[in-house]
PDB file of N, CA and C in Angstrom:
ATOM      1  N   UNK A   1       0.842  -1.165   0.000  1.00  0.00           N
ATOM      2  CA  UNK A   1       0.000   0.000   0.000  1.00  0.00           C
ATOM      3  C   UNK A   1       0.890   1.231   0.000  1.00  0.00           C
ATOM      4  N   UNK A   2       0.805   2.035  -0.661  1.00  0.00           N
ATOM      5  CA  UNK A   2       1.789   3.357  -0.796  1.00  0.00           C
ATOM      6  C   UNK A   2       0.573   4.556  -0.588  1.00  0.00           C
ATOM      7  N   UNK A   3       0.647   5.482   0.390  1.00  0.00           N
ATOM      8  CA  UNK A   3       0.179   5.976   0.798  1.00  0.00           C
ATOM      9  C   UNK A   3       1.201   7.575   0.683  1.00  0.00           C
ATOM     10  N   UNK A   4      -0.266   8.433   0.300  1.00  0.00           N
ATOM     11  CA  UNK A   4       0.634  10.255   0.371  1.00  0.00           C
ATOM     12  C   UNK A   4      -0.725  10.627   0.793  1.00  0.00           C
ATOM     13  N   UNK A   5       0.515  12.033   1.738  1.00  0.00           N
ATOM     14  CA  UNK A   5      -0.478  12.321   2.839  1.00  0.00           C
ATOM     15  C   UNK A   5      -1.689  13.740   1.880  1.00  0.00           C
ATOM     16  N   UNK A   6      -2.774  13.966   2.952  1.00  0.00           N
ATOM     17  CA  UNK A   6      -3.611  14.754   2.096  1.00  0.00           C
ATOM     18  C   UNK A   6      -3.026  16.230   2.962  1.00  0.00           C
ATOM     19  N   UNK A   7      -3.350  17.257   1.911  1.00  0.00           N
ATOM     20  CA  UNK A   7      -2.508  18.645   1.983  1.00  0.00           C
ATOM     21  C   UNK A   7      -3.269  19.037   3.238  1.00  0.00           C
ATOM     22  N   UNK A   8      -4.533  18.766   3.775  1.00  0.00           N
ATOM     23  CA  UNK A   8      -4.729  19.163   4.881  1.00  0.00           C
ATOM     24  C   UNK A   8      -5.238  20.571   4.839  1.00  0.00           C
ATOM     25  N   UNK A   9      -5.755  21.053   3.268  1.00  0.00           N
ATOM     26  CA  UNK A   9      -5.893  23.010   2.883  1.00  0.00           C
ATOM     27  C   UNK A   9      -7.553  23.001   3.058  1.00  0.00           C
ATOM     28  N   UNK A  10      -8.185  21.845   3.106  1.00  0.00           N
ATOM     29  CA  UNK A  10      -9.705  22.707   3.559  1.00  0.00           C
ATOM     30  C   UNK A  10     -10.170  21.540   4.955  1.00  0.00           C
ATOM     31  N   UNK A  11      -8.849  20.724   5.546  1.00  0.00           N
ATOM     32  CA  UNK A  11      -9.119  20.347   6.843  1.00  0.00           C
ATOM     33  C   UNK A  11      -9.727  19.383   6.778  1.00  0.00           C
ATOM     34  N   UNK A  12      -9.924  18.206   5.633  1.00  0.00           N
ATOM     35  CA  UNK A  12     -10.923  17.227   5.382  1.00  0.00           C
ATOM     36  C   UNK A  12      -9.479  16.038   5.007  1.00  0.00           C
ATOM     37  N   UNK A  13      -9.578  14.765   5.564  1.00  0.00           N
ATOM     38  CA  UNK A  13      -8.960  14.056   5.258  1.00  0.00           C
ATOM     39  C   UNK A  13      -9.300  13.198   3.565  1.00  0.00           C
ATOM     40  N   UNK A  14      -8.184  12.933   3.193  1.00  0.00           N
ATOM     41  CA  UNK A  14      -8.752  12.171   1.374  1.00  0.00           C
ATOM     42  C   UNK A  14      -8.560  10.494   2.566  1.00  0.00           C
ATOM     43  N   UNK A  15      -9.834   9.511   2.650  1.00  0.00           N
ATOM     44  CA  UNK A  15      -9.688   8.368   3.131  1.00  0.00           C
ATOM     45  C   UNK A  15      -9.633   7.115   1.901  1.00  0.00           C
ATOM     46  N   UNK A  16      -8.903   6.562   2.407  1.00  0.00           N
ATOM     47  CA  UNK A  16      -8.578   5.722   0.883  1.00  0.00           C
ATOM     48  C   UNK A  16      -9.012   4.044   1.537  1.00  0.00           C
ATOM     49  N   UNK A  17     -10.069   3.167   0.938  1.00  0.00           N
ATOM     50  CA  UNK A  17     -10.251   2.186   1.495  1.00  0.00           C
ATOM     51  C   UNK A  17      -9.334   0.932   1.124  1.00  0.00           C
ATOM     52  N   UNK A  18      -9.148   0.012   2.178  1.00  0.00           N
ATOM     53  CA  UNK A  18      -8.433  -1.123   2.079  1.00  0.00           C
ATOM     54  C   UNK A  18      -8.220  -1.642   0.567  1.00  0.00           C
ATOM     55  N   UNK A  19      -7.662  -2.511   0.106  1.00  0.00           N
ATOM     56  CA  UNK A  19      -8.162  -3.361  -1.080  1.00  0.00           C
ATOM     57  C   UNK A  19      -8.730  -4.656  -0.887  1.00  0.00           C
ATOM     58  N   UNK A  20      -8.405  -4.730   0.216  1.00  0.00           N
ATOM     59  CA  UNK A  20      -8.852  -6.264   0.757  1.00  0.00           C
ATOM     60  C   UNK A  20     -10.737  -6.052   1.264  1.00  0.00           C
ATOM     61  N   UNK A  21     -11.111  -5.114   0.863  1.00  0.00           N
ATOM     62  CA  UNK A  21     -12.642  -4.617   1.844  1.00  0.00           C
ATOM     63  C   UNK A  21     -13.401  -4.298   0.600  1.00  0.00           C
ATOM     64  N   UNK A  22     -14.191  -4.869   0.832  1.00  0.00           N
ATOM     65  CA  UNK A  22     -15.019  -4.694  -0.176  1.00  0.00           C
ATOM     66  C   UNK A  22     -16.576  -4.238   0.558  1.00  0.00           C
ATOM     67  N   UNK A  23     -18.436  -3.463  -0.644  1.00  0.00           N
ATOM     68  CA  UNK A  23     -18.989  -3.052   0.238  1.00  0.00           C
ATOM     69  C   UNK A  23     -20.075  -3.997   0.864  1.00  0.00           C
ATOM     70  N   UNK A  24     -19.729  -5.578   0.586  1.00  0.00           N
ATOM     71  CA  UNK A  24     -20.185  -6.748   0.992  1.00  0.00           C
ATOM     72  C   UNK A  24     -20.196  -6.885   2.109  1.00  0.00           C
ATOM     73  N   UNK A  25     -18.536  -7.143   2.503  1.00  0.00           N
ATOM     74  CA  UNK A  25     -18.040  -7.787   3.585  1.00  0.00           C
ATOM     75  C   UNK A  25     -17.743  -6.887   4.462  1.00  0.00           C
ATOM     76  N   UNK A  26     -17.177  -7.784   5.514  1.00  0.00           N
ATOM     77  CA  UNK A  26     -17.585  -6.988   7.063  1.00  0.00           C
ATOM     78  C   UNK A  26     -15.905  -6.430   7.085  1.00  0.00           C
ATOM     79  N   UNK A  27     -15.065  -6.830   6.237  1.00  0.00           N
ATOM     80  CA  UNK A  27     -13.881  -6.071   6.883  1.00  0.00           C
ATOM     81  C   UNK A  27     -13.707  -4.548   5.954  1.00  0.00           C
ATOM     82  N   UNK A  28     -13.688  -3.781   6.732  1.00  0.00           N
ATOM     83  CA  UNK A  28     -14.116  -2.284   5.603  1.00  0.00           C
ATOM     84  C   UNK A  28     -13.023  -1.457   6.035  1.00  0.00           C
ATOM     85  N   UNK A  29     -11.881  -1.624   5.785  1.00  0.00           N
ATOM     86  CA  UNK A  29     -11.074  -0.600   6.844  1.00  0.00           C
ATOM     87  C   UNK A  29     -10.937   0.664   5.699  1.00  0.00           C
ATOM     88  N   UNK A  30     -10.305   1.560   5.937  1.00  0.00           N
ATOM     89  CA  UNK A  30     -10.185   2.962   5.327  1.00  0.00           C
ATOM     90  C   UNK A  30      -8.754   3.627   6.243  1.00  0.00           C
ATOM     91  N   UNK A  31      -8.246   4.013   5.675  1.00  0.00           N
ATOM     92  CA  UNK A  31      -6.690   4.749   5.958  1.00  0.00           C
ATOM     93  C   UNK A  31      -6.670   6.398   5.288  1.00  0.00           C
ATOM     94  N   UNK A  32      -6.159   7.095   6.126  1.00  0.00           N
ATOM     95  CA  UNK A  32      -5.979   8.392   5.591  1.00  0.00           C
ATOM     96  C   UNK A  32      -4.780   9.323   6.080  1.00  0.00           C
ATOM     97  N   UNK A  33      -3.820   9.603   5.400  1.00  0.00           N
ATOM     98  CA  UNK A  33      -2.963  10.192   6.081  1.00  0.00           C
ATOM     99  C   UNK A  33      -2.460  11.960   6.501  1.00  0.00           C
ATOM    100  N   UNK A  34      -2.108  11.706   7.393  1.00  0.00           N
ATOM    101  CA  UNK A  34      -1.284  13.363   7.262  1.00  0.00           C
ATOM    102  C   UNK A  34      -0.061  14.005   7.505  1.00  0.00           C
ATOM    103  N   UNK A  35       0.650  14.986   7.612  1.00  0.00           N
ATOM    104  CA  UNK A  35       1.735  14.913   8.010  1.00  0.00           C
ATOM    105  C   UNK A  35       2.346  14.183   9.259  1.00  0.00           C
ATOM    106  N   UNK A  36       1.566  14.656  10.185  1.00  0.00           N
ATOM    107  CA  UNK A  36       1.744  14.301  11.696  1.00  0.00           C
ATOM    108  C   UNK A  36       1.199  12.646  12.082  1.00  0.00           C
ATOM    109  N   UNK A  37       0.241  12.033  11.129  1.00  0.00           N
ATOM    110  CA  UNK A  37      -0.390  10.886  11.481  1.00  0.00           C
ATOM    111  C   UNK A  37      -0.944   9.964  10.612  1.00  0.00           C
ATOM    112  N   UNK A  38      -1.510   8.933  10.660  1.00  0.00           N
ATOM    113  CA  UNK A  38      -1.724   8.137  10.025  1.00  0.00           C
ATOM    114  C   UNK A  38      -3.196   7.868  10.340  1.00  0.00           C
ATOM    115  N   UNK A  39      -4.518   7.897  10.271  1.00  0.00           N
ATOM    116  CA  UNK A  39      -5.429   8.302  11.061  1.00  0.00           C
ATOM    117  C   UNK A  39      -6.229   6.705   9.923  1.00  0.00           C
ATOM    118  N   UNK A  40      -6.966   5.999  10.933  1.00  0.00           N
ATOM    119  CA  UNK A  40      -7.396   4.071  10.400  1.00  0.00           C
ATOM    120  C   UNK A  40      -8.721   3.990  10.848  1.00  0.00           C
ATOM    121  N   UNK A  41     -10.173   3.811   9.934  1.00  0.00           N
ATOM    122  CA  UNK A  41     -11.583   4.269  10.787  1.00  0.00           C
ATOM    123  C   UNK A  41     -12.188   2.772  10.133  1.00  0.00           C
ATOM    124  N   UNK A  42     -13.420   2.613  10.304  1.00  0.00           N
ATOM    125  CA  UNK A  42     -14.142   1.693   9.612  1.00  0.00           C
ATOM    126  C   UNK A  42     -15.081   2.091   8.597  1.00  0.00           C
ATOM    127  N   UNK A  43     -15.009   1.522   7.836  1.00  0.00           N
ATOM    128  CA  UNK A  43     -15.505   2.520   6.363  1.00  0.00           C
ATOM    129  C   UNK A  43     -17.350   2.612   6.694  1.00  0.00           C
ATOM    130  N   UNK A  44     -17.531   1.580   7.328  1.00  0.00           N
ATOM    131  CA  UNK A  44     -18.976   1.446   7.630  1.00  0.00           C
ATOM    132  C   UNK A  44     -19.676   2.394   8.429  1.00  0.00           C
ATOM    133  N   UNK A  45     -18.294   3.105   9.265  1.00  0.00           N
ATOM    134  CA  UNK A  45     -19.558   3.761  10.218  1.00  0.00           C
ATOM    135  C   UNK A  45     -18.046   5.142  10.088  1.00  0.00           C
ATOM    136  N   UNK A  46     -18.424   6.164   9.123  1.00  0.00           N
ATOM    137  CA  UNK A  46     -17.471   7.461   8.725  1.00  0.00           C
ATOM    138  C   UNK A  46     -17.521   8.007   9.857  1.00  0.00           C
ATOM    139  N   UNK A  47     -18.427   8.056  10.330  1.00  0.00           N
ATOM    140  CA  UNK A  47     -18.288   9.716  11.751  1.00  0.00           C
ATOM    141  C   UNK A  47     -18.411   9.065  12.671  1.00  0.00           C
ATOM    142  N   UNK A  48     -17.540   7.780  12.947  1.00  0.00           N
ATOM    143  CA  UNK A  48     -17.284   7.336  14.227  1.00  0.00           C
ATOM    144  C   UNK A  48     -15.833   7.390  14.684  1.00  0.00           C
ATOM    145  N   UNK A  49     -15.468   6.419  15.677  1.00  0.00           N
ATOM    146  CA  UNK A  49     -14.375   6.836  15.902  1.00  0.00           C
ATOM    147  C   UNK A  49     -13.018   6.543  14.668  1.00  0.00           C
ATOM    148  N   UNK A  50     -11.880   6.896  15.502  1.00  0.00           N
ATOM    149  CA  UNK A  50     -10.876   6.883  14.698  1.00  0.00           C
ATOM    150  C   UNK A  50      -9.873   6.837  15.235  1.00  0.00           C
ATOM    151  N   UNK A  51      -8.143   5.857  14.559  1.00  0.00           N
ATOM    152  CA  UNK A  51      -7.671   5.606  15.506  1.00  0.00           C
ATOM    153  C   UNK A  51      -6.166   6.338  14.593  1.00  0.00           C
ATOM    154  N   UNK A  52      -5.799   7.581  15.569  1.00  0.00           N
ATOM    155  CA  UNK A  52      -4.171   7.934  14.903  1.00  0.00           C
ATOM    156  C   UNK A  52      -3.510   7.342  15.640  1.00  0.00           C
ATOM    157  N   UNK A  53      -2.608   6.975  14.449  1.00  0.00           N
ATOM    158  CA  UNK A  53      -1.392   6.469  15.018  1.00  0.00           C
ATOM    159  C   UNK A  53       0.159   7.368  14.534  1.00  0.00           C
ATOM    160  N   UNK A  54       1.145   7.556  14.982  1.00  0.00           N
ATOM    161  CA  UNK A  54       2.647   8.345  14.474  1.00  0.00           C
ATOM    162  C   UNK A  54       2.905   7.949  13.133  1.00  0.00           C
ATOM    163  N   UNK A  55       3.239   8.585  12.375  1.00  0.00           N
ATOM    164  CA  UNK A  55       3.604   7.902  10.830  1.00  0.00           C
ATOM    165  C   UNK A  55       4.704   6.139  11.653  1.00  0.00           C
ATOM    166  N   UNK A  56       5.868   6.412  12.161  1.00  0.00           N
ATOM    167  CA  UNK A  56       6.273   5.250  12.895  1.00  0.00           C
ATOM    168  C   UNK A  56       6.192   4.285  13.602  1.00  0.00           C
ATOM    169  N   UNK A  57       4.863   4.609  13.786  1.00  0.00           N
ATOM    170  CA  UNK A  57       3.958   3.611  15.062  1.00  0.00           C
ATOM    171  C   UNK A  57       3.006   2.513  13.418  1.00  0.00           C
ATOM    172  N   UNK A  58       3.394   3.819  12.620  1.00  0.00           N
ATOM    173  CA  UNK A  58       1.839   3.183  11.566  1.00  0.00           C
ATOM    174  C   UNK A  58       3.087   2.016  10.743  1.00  0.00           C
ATOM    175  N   UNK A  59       4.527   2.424  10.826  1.00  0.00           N
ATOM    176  CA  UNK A  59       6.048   1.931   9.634  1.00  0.00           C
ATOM    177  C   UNK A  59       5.708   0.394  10.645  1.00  0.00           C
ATOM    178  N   UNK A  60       5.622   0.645  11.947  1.00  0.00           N
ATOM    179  CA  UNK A  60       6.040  -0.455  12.723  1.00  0.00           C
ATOM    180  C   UNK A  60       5.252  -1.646  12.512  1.00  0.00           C
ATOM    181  N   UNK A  61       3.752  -1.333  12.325  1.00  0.00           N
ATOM    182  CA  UNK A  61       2.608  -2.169  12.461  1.00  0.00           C
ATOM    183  C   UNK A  61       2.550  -2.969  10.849  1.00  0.00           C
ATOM    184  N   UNK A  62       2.542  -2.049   9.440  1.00  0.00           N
ATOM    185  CA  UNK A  62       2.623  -2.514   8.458  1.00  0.00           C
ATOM    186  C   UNK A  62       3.417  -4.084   8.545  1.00  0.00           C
ATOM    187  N   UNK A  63       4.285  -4.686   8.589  1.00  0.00           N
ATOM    188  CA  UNK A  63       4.902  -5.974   8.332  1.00  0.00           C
ATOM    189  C   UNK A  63       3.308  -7.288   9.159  1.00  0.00           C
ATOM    190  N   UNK A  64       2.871  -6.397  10.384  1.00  0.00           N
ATOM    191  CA  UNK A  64       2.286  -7.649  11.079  1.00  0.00           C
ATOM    192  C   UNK A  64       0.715  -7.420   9.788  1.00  0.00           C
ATOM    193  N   UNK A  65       0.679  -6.371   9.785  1.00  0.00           N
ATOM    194  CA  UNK A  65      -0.829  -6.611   8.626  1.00  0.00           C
ATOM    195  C   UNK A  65      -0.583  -6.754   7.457  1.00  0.00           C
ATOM    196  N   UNK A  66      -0.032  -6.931   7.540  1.00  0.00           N
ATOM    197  CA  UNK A  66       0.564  -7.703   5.718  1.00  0.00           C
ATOM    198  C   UNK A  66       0.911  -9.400   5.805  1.00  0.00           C
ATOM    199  N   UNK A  67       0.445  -9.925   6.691  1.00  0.00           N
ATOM    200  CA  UNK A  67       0.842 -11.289   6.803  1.00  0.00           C
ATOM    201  C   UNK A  67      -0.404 -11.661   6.527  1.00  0.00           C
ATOM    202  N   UNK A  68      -0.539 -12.905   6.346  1.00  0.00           N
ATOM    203  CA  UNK A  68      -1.965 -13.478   6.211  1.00  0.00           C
ATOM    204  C   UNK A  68      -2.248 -15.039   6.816  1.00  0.00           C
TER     205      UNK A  68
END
């Protein structure tokens, strides 16, 4: 997944959904980035919560979600 962050100029994140999620199935994740963070919601429910993580916290986690 190669990810660039959104400019952040009218304060709205660009959320980009999984590829693995489709609008069937129950795994729906959505990723959106920014300078400062890496911000991971559930595509199903937009104006709920949301979880930032450090761009490095987000470098660290990539290898374990990429396993299958």
């Amino acid at each position: 997944m190669t990810l660039k962050p959104s400019d952040g100029a009218d304060g709205k994140l660009e959320w980009i959904k999984s590829s693995y999620s489709s609008d069937d199935g129950p795994s729906c994740v959505e990723v959106a980035t920014a300078p400062t963070a890496i911000h991971v919601r559930d595509s199903k429910v937009p104006h709920g919560p949301c979880l930032s993580l450090a761009p490095a916290t987000w470098t660290t986690f990539l290898p374990y979600a990429s396993k299958r």
